[in-house]
PDB file of N, CA and C in Angstrom:
ATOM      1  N   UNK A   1       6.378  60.712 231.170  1.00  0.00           N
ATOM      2  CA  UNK A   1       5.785  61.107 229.918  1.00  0.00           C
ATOM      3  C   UNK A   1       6.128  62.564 229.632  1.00  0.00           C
ATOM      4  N   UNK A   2       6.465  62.869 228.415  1.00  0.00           N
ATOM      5  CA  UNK A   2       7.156  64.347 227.693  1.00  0.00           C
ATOM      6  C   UNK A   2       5.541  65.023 227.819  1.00  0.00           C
ATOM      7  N   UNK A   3       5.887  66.357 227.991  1.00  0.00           N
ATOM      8  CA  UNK A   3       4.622  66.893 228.082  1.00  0.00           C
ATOM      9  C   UNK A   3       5.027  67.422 226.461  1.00  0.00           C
ATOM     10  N   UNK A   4       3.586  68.410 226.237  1.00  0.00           N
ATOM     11  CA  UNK A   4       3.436  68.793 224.776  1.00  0.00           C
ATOM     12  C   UNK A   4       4.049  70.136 224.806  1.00  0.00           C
ATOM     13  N   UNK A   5       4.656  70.458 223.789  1.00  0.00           N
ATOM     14  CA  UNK A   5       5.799  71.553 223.631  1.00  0.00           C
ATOM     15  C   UNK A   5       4.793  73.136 223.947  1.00  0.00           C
ATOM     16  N   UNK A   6       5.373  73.939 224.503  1.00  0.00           N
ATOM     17  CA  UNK A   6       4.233  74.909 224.901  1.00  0.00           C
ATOM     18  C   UNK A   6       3.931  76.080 223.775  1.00  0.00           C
ATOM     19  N   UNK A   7       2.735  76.699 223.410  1.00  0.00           N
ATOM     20  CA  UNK A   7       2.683  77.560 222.301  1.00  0.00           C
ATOM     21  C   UNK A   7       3.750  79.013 222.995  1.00  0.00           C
ATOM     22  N   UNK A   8       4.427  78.975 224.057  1.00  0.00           N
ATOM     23  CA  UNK A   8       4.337  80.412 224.159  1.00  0.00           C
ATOM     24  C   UNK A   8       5.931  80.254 224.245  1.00  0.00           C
ATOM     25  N   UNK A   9       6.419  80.394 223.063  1.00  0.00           N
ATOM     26  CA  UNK A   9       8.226  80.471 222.542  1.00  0.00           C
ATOM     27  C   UNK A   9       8.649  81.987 223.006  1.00  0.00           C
ATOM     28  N   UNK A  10      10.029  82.280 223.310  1.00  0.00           N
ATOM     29  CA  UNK A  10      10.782  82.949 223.592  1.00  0.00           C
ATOM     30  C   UNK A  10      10.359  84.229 222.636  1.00  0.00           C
ATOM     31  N   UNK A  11      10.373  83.497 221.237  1.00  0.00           N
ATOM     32  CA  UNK A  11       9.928  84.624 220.114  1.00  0.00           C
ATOM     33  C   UNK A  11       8.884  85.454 220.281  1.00  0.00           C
ATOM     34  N   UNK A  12       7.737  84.520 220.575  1.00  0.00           N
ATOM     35  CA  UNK A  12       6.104  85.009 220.842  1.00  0.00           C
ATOM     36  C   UNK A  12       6.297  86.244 221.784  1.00  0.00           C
ATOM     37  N   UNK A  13       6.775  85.729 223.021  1.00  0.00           N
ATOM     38  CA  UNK A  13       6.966  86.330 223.953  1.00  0.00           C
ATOM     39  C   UNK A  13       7.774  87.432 223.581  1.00  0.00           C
ATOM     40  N   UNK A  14       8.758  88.132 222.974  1.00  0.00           N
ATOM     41  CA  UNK A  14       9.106  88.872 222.800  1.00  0.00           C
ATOM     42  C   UNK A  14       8.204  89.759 222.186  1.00  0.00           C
ATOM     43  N   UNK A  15       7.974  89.567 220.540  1.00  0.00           N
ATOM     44  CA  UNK A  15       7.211  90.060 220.065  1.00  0.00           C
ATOM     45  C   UNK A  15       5.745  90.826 220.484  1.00  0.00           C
ATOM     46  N   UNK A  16       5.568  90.069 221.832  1.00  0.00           N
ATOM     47  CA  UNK A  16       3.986  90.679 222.315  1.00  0.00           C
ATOM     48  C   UNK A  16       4.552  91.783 223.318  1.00  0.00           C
ATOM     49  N   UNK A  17       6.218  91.498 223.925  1.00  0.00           N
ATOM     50  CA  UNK A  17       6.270  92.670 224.917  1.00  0.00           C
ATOM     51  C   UNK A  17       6.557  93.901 224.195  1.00  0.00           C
ATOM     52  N   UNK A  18       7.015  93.340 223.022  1.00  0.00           N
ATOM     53  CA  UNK A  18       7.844  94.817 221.643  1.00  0.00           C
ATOM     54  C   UNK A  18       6.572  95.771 221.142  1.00  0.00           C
ATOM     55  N   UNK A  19       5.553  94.375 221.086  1.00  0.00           N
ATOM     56  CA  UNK A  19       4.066  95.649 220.585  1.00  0.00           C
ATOM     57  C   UNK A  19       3.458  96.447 221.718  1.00  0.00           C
ATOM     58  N   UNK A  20       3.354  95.411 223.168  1.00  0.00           N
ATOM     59  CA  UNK A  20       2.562  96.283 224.104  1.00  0.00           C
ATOM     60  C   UNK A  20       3.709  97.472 224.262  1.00  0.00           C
ATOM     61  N   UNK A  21       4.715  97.576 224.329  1.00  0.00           N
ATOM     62  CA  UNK A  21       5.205  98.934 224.472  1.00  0.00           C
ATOM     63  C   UNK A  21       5.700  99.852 223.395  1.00  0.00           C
ATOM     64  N   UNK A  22       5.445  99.332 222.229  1.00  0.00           N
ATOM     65  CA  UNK A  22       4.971 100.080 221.235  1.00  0.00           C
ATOM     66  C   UNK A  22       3.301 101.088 221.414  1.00  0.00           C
ATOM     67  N   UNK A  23       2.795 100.054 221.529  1.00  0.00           N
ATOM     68  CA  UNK A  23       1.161 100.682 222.160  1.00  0.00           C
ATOM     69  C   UNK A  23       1.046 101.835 223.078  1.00  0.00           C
ATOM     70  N   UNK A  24       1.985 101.207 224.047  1.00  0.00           N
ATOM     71  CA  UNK A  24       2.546 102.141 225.465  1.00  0.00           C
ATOM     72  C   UNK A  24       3.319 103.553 225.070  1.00  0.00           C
ATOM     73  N   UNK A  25       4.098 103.575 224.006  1.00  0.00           N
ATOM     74  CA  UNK A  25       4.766 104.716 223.673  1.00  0.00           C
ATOM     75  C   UNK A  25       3.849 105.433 222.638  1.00  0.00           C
ATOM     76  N   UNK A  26       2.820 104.874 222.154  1.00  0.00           N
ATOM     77  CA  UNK A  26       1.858 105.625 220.751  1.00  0.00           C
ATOM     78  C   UNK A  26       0.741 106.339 221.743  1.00  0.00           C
ATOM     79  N   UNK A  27       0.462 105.446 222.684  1.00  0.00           N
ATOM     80  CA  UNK A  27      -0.723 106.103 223.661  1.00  0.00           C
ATOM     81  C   UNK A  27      -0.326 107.262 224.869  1.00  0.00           C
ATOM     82  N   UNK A  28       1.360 107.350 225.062  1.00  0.00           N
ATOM     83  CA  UNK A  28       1.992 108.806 225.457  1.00  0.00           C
ATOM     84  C   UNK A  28       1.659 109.511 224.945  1.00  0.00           C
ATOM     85  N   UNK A  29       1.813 109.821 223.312  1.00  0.00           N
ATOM     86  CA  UNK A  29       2.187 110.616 222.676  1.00  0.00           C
ATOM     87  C   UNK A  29       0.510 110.995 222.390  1.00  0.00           C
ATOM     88  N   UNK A  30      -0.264 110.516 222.543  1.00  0.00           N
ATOM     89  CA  UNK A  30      -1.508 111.073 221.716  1.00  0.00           C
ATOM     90  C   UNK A  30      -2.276 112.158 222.598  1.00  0.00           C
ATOM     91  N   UNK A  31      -2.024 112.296 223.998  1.00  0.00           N
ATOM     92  CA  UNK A  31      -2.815 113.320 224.510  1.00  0.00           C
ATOM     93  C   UNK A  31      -1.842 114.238 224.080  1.00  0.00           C
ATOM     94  N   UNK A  32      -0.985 114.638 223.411  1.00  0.00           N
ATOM     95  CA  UNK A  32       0.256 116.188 223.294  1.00  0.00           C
ATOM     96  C   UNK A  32      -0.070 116.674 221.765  1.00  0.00           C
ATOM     97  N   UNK A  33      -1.560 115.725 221.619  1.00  0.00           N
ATOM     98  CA  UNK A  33      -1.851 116.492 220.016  1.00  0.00           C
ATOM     99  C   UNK A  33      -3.302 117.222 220.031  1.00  0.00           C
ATOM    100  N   UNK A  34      -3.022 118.466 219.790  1.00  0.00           N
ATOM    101  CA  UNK A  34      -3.590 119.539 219.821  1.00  0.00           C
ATOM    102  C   UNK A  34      -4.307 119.952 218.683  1.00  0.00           C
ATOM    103  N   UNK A  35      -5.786 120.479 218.836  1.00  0.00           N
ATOM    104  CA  UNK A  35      -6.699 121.156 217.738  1.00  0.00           C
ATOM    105  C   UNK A  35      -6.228 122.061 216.836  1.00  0.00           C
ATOM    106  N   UNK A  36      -6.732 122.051 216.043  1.00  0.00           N
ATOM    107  CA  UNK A  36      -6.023 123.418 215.250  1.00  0.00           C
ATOM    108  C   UNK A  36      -6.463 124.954 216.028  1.00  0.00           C
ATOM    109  N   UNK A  37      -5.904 126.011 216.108  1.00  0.00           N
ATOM    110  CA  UNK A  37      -6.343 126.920 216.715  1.00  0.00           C
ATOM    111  C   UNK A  37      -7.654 127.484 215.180  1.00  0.00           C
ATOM    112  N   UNK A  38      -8.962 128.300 216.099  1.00  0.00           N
ATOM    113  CA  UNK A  38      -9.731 128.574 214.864  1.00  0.00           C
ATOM    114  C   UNK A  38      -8.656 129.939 214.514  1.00  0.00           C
ATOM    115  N   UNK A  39      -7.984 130.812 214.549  1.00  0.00           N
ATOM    116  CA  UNK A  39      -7.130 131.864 213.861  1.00  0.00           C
ATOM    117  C   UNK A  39      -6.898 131.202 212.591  1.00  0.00           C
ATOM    118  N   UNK A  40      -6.204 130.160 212.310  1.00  0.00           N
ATOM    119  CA  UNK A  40      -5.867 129.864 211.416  1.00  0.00           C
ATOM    120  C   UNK A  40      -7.188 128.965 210.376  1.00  0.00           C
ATOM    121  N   UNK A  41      -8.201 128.431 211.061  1.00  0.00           N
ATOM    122  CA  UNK A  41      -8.765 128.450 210.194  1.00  0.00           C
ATOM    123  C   UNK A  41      -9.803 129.684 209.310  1.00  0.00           C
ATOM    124  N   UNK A  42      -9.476 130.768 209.649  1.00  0.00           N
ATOM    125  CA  UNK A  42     -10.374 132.124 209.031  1.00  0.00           C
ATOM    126  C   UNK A  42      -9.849 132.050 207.788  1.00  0.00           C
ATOM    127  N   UNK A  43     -10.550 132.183 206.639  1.00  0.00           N
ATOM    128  CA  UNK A  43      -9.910 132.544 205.178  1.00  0.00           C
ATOM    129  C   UNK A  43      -9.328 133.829 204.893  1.00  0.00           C
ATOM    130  N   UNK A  44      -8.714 134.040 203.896  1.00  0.00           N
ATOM    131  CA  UNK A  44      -8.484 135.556 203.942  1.00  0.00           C
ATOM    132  C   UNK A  44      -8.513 136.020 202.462  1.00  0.00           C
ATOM    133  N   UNK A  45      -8.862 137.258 202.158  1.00  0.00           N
ATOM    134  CA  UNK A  45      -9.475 137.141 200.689  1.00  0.00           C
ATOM    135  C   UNK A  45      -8.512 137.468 199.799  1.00  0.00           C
ATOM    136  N   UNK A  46      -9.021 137.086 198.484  1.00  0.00           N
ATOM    137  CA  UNK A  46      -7.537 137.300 197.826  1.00  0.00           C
ATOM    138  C   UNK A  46      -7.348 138.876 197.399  1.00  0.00           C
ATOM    139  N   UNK A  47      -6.126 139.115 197.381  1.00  0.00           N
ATOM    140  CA  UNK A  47      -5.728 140.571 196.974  1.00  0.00           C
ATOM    141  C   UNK A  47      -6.059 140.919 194.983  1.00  0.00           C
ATOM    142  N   UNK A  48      -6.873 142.349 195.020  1.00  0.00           N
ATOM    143  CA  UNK A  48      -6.999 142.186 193.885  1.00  0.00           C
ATOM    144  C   UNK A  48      -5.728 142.434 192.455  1.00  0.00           C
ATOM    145  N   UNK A  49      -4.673 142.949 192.933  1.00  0.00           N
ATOM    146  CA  UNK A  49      -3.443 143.197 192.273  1.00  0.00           C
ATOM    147  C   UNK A  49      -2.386 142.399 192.590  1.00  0.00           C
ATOM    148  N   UNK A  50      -2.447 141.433 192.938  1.00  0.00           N
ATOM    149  CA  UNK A  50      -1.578 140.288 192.894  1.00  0.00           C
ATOM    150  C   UNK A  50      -1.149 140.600 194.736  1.00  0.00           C
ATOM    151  N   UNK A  51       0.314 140.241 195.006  1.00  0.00           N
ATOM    152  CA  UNK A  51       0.779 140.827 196.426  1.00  0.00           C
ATOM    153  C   UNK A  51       0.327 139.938 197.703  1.00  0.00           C
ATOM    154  N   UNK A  52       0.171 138.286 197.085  1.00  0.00           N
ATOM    155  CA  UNK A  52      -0.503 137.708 198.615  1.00  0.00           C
ATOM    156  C   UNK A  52       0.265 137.096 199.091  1.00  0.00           C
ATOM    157  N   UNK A  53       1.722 137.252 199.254  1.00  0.00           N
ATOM    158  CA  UNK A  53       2.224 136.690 199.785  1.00  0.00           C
ATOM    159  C   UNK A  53       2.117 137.945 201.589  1.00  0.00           C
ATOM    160  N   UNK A  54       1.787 136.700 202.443  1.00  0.00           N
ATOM    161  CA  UNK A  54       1.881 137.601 204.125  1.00  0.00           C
ATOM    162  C   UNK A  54       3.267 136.712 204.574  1.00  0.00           C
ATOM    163  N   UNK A  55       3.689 137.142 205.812  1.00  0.00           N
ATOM    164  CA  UNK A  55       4.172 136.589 206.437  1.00  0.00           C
ATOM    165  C   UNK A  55       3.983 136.075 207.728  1.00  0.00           C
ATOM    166  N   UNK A  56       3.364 135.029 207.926  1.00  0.00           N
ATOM    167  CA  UNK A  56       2.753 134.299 208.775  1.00  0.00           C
ATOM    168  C   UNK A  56       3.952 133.370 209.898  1.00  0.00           C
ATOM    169  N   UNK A  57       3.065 132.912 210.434  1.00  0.00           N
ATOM    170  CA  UNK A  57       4.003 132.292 211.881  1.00  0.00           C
ATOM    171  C   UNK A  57       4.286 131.113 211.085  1.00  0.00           C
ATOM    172  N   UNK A  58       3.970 130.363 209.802  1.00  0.00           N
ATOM    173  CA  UNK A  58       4.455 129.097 209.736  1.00  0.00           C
ATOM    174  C   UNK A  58       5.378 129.275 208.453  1.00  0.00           C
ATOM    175  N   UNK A  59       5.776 130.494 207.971  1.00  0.00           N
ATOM    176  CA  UNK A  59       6.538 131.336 206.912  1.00  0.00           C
ATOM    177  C   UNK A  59       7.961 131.543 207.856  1.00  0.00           C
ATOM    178  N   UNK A  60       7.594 131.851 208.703  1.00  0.00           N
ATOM    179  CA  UNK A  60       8.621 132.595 209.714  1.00  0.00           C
ATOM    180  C   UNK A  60       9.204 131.230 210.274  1.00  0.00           C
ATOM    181  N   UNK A  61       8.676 129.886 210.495  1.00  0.00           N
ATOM    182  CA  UNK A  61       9.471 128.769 211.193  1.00  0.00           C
ATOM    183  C   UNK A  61      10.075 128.304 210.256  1.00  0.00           C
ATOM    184  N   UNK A  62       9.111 127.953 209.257  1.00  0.00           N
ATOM    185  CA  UNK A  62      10.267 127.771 207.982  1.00  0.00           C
ATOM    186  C   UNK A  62      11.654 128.253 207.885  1.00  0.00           C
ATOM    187  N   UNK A  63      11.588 129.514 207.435  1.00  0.00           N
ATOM    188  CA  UNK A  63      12.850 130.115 207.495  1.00  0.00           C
ATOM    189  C   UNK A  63      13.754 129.858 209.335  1.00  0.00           C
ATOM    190  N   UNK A  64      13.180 130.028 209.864  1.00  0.00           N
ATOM    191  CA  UNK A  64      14.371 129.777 211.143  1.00  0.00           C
ATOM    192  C   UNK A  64      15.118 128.409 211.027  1.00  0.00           C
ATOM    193  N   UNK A  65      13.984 127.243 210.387  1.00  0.00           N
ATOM    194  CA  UNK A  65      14.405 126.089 210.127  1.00  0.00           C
ATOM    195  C   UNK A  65      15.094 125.737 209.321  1.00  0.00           C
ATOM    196  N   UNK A  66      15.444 126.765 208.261  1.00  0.00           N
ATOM    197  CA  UNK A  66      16.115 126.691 207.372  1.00  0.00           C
ATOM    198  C   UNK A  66      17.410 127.488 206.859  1.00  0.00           C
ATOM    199  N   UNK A  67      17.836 127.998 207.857  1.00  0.00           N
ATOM    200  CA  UNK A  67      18.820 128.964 208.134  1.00  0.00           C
ATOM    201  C   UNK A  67      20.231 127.498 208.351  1.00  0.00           C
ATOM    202  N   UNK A  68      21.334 127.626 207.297  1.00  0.00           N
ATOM    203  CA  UNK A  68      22.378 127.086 207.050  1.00  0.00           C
ATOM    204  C   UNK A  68      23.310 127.499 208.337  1.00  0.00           C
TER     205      UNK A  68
END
């Protein structure tokens, strides 16, 4: 007697090893994310004659990042 065809296809099976190590590579990555430092959350007030542009650490990566 033929037994009954089994639910767990080649496909299935792939697909569940593609997510658990999807899972596996999302759950590396999540302890390497970091608080904001409070420095950057302090406000800073506005200048009364215009002139607010500073140059800050994320002004400064920009430009390195953007150097041709």
């Amino acid at each position: 007697m033929p037994s009954s065809p089994s639910r767990l296809s080649r496909r299935t099976l792939f697909a569940g090893a593609g997510t658990a190590g999807a899972l596996a590579a999302a759950v590396s990555v999540l302890p390497a994310v970091q608080a904001v430092p409070e420095a950057a959350a302090l406000t800073r007030t506005k200048p009364e004659k215009g002139g607010g542009y500073a140059l800050s650490e994320h002004v400064k990566h920009y430009y390195q990042t953007a150097r041709v």
